[in-house]
PDB file of N, CA and C in Angstrom:
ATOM      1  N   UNK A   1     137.937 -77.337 -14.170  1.00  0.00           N
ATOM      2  CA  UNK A   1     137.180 -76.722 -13.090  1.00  0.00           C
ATOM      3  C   UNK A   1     137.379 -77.528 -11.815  1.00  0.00           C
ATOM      4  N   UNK A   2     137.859 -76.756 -10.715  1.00  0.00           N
ATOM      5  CA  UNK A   2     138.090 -77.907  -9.869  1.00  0.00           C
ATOM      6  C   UNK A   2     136.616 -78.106  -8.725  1.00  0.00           C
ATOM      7  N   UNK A   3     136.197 -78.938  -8.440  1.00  0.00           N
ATOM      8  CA  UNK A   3     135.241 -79.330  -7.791  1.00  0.00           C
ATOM      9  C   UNK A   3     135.045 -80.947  -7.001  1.00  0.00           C
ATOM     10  N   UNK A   4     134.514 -80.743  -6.389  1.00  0.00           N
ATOM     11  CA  UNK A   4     133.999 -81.990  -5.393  1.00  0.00           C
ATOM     12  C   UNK A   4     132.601 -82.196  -5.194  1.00  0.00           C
ATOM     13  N   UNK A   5     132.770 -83.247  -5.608  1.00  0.00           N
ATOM     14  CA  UNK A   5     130.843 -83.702  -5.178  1.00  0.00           C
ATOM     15  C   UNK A   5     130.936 -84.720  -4.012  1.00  0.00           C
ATOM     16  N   UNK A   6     129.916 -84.462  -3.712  1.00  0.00           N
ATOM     17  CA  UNK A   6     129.775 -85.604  -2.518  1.00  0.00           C
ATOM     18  C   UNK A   6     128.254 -86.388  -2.339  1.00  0.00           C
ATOM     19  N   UNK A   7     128.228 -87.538  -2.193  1.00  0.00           N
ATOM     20  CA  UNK A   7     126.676 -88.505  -2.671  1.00  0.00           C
ATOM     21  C   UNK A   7     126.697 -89.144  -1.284  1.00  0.00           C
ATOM     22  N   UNK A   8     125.796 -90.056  -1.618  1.00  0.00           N
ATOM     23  CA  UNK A   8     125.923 -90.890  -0.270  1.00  0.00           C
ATOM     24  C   UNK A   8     124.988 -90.930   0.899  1.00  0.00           C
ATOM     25  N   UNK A   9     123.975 -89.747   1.088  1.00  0.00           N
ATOM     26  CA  UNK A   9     123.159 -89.563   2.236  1.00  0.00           C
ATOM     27  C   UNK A   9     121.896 -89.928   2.006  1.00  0.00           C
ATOM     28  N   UNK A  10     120.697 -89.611   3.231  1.00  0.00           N
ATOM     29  CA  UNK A  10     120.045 -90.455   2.971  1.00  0.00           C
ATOM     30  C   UNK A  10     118.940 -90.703   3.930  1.00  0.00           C
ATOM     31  N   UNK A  11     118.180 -91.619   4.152  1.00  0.00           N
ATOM     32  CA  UNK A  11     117.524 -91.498   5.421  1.00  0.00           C
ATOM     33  C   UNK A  11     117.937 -92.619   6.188  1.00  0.00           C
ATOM     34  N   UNK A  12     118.121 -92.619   7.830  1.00  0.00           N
ATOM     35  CA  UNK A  12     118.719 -93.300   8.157  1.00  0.00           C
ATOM     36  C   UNK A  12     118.258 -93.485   9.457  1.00  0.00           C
ATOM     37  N   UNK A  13     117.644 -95.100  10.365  1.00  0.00           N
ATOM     38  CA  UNK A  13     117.611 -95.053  11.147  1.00  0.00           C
ATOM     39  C   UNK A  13     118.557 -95.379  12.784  1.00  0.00           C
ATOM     40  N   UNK A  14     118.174 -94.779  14.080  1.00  0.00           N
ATOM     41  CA  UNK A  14     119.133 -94.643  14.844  1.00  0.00           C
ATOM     42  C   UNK A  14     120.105 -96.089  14.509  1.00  0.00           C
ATOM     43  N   UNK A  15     121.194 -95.930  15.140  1.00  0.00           N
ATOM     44  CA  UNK A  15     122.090 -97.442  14.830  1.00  0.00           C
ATOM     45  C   UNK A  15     122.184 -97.651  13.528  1.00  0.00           C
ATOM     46  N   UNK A  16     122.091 -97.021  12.527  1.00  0.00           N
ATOM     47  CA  UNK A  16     122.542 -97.424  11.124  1.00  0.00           C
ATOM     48  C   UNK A  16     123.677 -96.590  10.750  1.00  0.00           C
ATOM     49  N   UNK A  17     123.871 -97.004   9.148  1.00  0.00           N
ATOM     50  CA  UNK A  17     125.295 -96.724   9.076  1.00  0.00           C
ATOM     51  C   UNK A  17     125.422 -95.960   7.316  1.00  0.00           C
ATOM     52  N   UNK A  18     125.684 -95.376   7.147  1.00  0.00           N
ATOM     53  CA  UNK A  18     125.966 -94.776   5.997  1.00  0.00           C
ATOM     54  C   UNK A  18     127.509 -94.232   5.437  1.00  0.00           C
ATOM     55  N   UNK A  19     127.357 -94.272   4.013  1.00  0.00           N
ATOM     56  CA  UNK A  19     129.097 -94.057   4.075  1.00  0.00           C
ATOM     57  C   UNK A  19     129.095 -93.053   2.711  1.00  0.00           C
ATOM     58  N   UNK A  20     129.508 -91.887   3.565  1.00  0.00           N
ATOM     59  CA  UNK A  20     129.237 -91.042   2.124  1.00  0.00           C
ATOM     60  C   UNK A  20     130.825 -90.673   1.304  1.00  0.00           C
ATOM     61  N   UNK A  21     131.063 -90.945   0.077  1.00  0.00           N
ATOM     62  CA  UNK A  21     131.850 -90.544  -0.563  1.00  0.00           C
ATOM     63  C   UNK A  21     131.755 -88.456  -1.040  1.00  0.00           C
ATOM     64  N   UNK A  22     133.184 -88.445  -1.679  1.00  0.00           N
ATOM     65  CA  UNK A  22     133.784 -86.954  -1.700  1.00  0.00           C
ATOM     66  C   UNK A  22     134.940 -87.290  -3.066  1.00  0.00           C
ATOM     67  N   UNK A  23     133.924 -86.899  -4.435  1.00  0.00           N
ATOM     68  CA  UNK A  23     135.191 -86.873  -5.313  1.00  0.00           C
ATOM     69  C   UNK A  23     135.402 -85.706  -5.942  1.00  0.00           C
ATOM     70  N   UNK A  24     136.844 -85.673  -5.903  1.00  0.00           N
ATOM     71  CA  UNK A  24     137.270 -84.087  -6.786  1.00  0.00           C
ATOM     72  C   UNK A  24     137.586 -84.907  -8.322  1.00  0.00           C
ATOM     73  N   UNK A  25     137.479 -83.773  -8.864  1.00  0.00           N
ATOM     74  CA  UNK A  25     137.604 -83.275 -10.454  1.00  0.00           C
ATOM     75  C   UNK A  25     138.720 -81.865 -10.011  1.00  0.00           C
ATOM     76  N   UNK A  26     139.282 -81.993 -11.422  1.00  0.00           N
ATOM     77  CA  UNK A  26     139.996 -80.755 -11.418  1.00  0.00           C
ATOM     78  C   UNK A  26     140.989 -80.522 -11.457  1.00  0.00           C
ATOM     79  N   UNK A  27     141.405 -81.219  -9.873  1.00  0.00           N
ATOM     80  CA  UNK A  27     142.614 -81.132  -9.037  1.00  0.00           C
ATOM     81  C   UNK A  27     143.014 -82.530  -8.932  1.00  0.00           C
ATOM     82  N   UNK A  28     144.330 -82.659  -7.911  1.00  0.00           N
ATOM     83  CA  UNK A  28     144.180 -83.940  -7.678  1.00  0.00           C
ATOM     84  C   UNK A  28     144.400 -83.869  -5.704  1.00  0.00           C
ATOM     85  N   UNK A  29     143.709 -84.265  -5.377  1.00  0.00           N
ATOM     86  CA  UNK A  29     143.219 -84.631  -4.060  1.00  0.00           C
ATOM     87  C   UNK A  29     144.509 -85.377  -3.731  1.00  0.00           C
ATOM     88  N   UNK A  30     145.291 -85.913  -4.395  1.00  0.00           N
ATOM     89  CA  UNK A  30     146.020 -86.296  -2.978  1.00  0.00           C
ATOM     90  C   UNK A  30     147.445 -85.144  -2.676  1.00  0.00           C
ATOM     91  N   UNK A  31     147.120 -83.895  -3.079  1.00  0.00           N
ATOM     92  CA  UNK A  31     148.061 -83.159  -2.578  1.00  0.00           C
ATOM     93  C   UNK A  31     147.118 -82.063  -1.496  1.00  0.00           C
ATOM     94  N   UNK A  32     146.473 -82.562  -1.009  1.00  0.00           N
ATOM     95  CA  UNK A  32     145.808 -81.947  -0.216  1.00  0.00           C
ATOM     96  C   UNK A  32     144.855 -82.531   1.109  1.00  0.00           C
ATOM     97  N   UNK A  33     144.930 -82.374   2.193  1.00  0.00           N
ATOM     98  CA  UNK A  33     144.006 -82.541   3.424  1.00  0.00           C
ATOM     99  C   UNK A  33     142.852 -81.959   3.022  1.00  0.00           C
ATOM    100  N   UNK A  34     141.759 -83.304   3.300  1.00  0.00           N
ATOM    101  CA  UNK A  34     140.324 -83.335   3.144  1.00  0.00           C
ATOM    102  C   UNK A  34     139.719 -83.319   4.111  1.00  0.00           C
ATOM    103  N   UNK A  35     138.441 -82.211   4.839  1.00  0.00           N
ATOM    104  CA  UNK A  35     137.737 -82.501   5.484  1.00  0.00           C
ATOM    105  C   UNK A  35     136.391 -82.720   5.384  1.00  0.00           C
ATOM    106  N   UNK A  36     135.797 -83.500   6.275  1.00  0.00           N
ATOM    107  CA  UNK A  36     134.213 -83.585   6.150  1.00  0.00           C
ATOM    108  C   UNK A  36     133.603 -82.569   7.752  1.00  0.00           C
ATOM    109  N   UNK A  37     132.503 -82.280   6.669  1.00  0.00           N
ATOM    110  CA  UNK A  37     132.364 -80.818   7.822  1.00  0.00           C
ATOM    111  C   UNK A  37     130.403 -81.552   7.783  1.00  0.00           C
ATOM    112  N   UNK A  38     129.669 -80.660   8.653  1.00  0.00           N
ATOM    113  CA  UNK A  38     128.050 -80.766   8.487  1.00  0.00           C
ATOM    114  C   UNK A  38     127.763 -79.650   9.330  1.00  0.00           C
ATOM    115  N   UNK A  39     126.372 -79.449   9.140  1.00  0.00           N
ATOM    116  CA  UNK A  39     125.373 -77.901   8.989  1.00  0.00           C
ATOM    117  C   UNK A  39     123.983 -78.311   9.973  1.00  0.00           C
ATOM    118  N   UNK A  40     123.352 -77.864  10.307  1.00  0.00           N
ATOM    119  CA  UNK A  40     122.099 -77.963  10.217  1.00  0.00           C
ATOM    120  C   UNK A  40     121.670 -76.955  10.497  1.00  0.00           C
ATOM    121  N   UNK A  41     120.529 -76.709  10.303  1.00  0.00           N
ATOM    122  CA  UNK A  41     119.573 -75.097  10.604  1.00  0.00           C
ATOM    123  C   UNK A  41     119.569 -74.515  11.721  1.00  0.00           C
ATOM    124  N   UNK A  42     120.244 -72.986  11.925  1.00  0.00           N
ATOM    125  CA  UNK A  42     120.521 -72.486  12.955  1.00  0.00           C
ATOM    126  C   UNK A  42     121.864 -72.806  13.510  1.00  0.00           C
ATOM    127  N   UNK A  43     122.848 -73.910  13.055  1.00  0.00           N
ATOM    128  CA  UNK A  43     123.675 -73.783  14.161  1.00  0.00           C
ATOM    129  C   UNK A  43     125.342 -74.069  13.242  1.00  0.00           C
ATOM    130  N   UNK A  44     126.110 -73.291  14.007  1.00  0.00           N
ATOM    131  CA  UNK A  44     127.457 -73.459  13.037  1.00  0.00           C
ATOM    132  C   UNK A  44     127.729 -74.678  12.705  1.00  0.00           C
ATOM    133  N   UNK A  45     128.625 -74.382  11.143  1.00  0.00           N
ATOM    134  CA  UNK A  45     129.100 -75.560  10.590  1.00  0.00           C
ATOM    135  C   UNK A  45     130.333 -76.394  11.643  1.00  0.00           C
ATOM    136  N   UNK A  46     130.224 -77.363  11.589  1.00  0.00           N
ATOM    137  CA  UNK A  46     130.490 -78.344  12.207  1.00  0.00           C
ATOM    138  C   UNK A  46     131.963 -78.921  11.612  1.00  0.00           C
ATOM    139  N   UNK A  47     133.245 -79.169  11.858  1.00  0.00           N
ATOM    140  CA  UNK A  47     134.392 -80.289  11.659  1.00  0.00           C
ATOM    141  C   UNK A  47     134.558 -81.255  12.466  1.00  0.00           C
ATOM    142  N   UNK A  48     133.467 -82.247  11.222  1.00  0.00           N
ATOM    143  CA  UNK A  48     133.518 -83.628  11.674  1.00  0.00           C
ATOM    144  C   UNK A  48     134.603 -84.409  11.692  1.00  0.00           C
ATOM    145  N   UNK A  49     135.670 -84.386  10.881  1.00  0.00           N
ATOM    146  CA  UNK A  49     136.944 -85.847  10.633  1.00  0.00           C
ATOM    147  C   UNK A  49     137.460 -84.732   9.382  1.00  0.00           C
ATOM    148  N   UNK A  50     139.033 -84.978   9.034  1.00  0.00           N
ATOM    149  CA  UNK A  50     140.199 -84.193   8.230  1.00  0.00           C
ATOM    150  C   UNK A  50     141.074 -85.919   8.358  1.00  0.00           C
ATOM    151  N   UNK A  51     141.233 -85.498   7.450  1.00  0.00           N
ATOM    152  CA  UNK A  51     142.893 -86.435   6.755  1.00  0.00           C
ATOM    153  C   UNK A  51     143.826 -85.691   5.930  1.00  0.00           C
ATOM    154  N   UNK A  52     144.911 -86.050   6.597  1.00  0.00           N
ATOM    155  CA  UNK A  52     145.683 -85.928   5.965  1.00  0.00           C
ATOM    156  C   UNK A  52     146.340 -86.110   4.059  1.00  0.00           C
ATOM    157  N   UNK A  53     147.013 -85.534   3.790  1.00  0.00           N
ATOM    158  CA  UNK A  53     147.153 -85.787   2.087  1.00  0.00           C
ATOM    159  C   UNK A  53     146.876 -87.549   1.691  1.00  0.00           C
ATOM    160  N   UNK A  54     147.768 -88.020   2.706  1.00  0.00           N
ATOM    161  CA  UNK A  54     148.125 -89.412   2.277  1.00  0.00           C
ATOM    162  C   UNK A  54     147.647 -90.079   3.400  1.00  0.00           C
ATOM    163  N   UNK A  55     146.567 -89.614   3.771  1.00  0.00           N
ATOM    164  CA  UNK A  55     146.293 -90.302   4.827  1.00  0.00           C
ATOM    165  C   UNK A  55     146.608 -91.272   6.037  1.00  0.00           C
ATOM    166  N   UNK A  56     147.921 -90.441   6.460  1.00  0.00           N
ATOM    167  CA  UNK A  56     148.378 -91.294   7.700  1.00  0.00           C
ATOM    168  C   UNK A  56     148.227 -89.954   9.153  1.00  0.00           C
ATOM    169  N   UNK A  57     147.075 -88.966   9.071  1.00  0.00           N
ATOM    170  CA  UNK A  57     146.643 -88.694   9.962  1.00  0.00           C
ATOM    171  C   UNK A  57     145.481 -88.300   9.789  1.00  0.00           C
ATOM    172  N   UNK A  58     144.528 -88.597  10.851  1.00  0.00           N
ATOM    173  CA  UNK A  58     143.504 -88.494  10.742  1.00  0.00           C
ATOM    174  C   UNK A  58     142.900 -87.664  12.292  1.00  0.00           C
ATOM    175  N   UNK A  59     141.677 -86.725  12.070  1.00  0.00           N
ATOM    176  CA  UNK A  59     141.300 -86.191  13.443  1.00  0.00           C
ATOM    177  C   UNK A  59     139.601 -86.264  13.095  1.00  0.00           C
ATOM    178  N   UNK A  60     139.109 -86.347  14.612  1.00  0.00           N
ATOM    179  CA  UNK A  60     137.915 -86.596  14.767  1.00  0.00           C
ATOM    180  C   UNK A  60     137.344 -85.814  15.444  1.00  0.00           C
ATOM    181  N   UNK A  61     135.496 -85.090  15.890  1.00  0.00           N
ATOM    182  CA  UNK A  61     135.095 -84.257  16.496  1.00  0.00           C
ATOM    183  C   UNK A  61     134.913 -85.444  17.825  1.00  0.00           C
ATOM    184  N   UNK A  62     134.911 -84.835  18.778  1.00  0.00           N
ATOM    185  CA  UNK A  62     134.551 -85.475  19.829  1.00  0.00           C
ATOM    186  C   UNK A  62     133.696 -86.670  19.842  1.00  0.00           C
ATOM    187  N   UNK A  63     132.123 -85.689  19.073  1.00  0.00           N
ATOM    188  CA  UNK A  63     131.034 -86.493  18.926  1.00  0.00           C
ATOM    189  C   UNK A  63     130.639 -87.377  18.442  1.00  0.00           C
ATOM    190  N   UNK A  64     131.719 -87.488  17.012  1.00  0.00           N
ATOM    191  CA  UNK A  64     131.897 -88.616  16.106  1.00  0.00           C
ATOM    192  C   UNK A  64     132.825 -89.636  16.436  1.00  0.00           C
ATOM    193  N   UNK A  65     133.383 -89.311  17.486  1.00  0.00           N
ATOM    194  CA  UNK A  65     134.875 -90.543  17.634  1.00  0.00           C
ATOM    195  C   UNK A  65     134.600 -91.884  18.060  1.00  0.00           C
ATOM    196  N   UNK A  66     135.005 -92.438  17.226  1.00  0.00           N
ATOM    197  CA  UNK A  66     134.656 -94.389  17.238  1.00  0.00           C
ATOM    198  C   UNK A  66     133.408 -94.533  16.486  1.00  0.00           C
ATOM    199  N   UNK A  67     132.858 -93.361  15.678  1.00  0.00           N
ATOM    200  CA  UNK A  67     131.237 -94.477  15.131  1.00  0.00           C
ATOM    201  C   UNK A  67     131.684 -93.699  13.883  1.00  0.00           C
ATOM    202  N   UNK A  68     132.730 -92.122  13.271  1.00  0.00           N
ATOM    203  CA  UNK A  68     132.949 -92.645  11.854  1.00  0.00           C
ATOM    204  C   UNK A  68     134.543 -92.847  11.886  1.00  0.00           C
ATOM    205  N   UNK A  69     134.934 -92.822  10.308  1.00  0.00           N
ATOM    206  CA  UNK A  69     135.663 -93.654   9.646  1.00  0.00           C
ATOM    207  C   UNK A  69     136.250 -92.672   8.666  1.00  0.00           C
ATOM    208  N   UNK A  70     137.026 -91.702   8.451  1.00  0.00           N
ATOM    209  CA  UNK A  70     137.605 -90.946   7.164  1.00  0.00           C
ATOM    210  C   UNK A  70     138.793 -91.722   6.650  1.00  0.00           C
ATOM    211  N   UNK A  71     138.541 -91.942   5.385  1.00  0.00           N
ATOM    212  CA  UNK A  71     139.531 -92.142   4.321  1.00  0.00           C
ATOM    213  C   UNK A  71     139.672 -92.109   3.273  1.00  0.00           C
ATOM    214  N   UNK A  72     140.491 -92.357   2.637  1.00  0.00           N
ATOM    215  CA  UNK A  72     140.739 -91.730   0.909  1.00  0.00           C
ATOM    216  C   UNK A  72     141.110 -92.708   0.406  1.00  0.00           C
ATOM    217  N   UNK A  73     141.036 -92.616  -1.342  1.00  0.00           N
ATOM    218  CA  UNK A  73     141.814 -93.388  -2.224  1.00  0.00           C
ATOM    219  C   UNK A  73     142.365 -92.661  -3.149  1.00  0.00           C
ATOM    220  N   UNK A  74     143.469 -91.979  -2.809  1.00  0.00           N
ATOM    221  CA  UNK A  74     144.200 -91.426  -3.775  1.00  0.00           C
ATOM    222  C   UNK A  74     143.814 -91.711  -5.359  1.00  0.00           C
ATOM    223  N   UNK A  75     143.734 -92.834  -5.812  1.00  0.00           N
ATOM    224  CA  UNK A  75     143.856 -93.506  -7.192  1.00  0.00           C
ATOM    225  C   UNK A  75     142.639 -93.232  -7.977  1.00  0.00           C
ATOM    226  N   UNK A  76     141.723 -92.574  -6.495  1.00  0.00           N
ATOM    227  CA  UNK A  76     140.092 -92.423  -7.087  1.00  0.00           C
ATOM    228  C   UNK A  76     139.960 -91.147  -7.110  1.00  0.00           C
ATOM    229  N   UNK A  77     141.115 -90.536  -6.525  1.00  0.00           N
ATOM    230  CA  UNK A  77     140.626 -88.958  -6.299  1.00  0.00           C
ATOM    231  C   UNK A  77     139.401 -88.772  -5.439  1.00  0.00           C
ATOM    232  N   UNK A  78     139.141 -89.610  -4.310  1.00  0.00           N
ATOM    233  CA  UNK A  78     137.770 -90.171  -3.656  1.00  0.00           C
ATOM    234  C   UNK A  78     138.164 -89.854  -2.207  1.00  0.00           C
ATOM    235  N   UNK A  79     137.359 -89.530  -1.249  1.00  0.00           N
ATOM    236  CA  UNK A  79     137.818 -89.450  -0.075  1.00  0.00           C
ATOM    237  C   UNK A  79     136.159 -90.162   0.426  1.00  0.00           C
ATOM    238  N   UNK A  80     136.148 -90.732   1.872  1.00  0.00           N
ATOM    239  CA  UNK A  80     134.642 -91.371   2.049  1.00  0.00           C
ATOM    240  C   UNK A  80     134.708 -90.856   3.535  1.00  0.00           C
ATOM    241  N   UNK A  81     133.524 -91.350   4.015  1.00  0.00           N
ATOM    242  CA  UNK A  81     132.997 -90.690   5.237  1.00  0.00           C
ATOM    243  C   UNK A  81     132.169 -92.385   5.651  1.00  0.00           C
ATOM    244  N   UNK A  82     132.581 -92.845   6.204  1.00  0.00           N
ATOM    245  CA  UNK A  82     132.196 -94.250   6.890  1.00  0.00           C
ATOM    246  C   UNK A  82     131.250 -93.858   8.363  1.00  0.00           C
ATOM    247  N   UNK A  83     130.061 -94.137   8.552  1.00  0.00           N
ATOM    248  CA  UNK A  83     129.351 -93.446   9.561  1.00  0.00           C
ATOM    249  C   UNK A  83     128.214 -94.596  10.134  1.00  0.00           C
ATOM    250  N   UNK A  84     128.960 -95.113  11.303  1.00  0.00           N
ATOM    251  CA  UNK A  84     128.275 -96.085  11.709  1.00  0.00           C
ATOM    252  C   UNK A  84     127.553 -95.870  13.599  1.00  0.00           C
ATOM    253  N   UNK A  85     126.649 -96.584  13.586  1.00  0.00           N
ATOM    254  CA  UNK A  85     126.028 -96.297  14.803  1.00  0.00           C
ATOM    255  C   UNK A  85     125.269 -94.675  15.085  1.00  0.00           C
ATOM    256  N   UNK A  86     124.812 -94.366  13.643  1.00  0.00           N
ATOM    257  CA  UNK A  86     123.967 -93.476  13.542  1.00  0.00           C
ATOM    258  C   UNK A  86     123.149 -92.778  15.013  1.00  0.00           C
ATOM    259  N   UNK A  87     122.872 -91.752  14.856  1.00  0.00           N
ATOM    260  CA  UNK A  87     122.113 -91.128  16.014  1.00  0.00           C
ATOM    261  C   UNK A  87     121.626 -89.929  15.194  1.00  0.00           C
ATOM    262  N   UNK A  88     120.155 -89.665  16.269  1.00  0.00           N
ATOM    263  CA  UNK A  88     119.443 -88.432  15.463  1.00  0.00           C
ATOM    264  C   UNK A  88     119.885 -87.283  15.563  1.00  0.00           C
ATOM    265  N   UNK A  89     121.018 -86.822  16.391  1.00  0.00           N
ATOM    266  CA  UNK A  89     121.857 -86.060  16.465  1.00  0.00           C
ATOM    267  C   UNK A  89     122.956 -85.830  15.236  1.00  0.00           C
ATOM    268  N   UNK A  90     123.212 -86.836  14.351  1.00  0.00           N
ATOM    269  CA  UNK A  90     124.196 -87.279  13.434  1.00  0.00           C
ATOM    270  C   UNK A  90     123.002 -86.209  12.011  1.00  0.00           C
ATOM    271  N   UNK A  91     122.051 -86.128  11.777  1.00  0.00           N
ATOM    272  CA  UNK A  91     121.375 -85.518  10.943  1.00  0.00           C
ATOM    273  C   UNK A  91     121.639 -83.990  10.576  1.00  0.00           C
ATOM    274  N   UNK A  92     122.148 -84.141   9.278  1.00  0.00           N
ATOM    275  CA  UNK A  92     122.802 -83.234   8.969  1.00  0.00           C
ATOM    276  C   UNK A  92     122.971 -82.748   7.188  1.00  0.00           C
ATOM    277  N   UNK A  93     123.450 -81.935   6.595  1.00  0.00           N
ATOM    278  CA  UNK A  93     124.237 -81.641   5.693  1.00  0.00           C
ATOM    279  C   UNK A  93     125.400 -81.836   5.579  1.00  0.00           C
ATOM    280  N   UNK A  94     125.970 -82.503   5.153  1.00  0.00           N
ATOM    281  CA  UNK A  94     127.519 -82.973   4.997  1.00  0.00           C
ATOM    282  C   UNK A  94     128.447 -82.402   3.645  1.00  0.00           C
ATOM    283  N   UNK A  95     129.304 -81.790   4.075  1.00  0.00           N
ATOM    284  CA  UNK A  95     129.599 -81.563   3.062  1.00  0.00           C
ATOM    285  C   UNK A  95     131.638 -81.782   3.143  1.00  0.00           C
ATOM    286  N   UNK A  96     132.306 -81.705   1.680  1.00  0.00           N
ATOM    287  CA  UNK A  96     133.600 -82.094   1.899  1.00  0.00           C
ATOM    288  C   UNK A  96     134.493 -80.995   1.692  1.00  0.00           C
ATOM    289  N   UNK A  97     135.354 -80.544   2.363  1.00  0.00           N
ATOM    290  CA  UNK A  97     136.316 -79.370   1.101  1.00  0.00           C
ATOM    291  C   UNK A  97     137.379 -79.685   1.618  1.00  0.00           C
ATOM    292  N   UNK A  98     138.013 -78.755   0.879  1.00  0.00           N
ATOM    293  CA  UNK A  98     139.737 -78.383   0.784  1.00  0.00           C
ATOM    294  C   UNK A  98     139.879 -77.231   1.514  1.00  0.00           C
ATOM    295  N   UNK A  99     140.212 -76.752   2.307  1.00  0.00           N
ATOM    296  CA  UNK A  99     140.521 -75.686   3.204  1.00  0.00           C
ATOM    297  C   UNK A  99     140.863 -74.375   2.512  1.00  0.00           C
ATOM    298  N   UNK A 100     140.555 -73.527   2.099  1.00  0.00           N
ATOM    299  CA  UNK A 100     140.991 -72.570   1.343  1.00  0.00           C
ATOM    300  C   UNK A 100     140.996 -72.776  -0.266  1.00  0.00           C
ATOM    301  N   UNK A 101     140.101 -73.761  -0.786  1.00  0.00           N
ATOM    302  CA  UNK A 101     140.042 -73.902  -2.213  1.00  0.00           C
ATOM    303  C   UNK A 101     138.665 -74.580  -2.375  1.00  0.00           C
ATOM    304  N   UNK A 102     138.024 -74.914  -1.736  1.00  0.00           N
ATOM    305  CA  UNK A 102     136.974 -75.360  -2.729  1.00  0.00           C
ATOM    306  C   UNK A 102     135.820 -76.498  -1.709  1.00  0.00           C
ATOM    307  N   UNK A 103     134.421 -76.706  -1.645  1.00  0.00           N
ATOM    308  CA  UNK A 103     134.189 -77.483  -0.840  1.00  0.00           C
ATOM    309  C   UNK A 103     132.798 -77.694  -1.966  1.00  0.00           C
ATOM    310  N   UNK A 104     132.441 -78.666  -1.645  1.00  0.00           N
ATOM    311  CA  UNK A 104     131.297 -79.447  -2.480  1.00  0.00           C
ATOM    312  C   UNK A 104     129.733 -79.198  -1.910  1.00  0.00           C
ATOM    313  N   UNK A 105     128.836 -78.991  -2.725  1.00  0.00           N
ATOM    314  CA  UNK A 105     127.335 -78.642  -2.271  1.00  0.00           C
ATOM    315  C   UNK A 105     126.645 -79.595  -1.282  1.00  0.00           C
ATOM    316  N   UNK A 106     127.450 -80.532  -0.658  1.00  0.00           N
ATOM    317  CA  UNK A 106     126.287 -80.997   0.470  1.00  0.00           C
ATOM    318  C   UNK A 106     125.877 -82.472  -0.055  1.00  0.00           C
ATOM    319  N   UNK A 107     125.958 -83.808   1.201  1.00  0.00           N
ATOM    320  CA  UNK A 107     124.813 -84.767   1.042  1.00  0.00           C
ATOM    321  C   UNK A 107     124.031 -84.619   2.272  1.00  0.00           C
ATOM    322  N   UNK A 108     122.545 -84.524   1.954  1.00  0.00           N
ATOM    323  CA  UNK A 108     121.496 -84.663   3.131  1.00  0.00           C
ATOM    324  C   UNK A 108     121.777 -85.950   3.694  1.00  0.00           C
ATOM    325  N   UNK A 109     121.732 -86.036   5.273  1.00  0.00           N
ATOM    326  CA  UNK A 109     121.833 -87.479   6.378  1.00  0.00           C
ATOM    327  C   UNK A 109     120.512 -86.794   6.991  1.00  0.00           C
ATOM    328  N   UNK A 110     119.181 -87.806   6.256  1.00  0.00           N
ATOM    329  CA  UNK A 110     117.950 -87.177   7.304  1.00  0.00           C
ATOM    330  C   UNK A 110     117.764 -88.531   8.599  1.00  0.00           C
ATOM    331  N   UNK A 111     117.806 -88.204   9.650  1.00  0.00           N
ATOM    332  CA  UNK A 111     117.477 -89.249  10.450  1.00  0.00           C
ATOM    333  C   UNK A 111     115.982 -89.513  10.646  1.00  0.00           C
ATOM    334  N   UNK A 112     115.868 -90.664  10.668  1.00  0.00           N
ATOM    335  CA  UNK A 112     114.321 -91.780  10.755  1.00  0.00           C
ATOM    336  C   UNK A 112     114.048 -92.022  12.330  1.00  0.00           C
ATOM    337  N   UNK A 113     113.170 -91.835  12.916  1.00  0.00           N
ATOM    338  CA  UNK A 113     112.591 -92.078  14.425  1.00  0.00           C
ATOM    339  C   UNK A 113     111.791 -93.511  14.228  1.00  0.00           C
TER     340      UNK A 113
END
């Protein structure tokens, strides 16, 4: 069954840092570009950061550029989401997929005031 889970979220205050992992079953992830996407109520899903198969490209949303971090470990079938310098804007549903095959149920990022 091919699938991806993704863990990692959490409550988090401004300036903090969380790092959420993305592992497939199934398949094997490194023949494929991974993205991390997020949601929140009312407003379209969001493409936060994509890598490449083998990770020697990587793209970022505007909003996220310089505070996260996408990368993979092939060997883990693992892809992570490195997310530093938090903001309450950053609060979200996160979730990981494969573009046309498959994306994982979501980690909550609740932000702390």
């Amino acid at each position: 069954q091919v699938q991806l889970v993704e863990s990692g979220g959490g409550l988090v205050q401004p300036g903090g840092s969380l790092r959420l992992s993305c592992v497939a079953s199934g398949f094997s992830l490194s023949s494929y570009a991974l993205n991390w996407y997020r949601q929140t109520p009312g407003k379209e899903r969001e493409l936060v950061a994509a890598i490449a198969s083998f990770g020697d490209n990587t793209i970022y949303a505007d909003s996220v550029r310089g505070r996260f971090t996408i990368s993979r470990d092939n060997d883990k079938n693992t892809a992570y989401l490195q997310m530093n310098n938090l903001e309450p804007e950053d609060a979200a549903v996160y979730y990981c997929g494969v573009e046309g095959m498959t994306r994982g149920q979501g980690t909550k990022v609740t932000g702390s005031s």
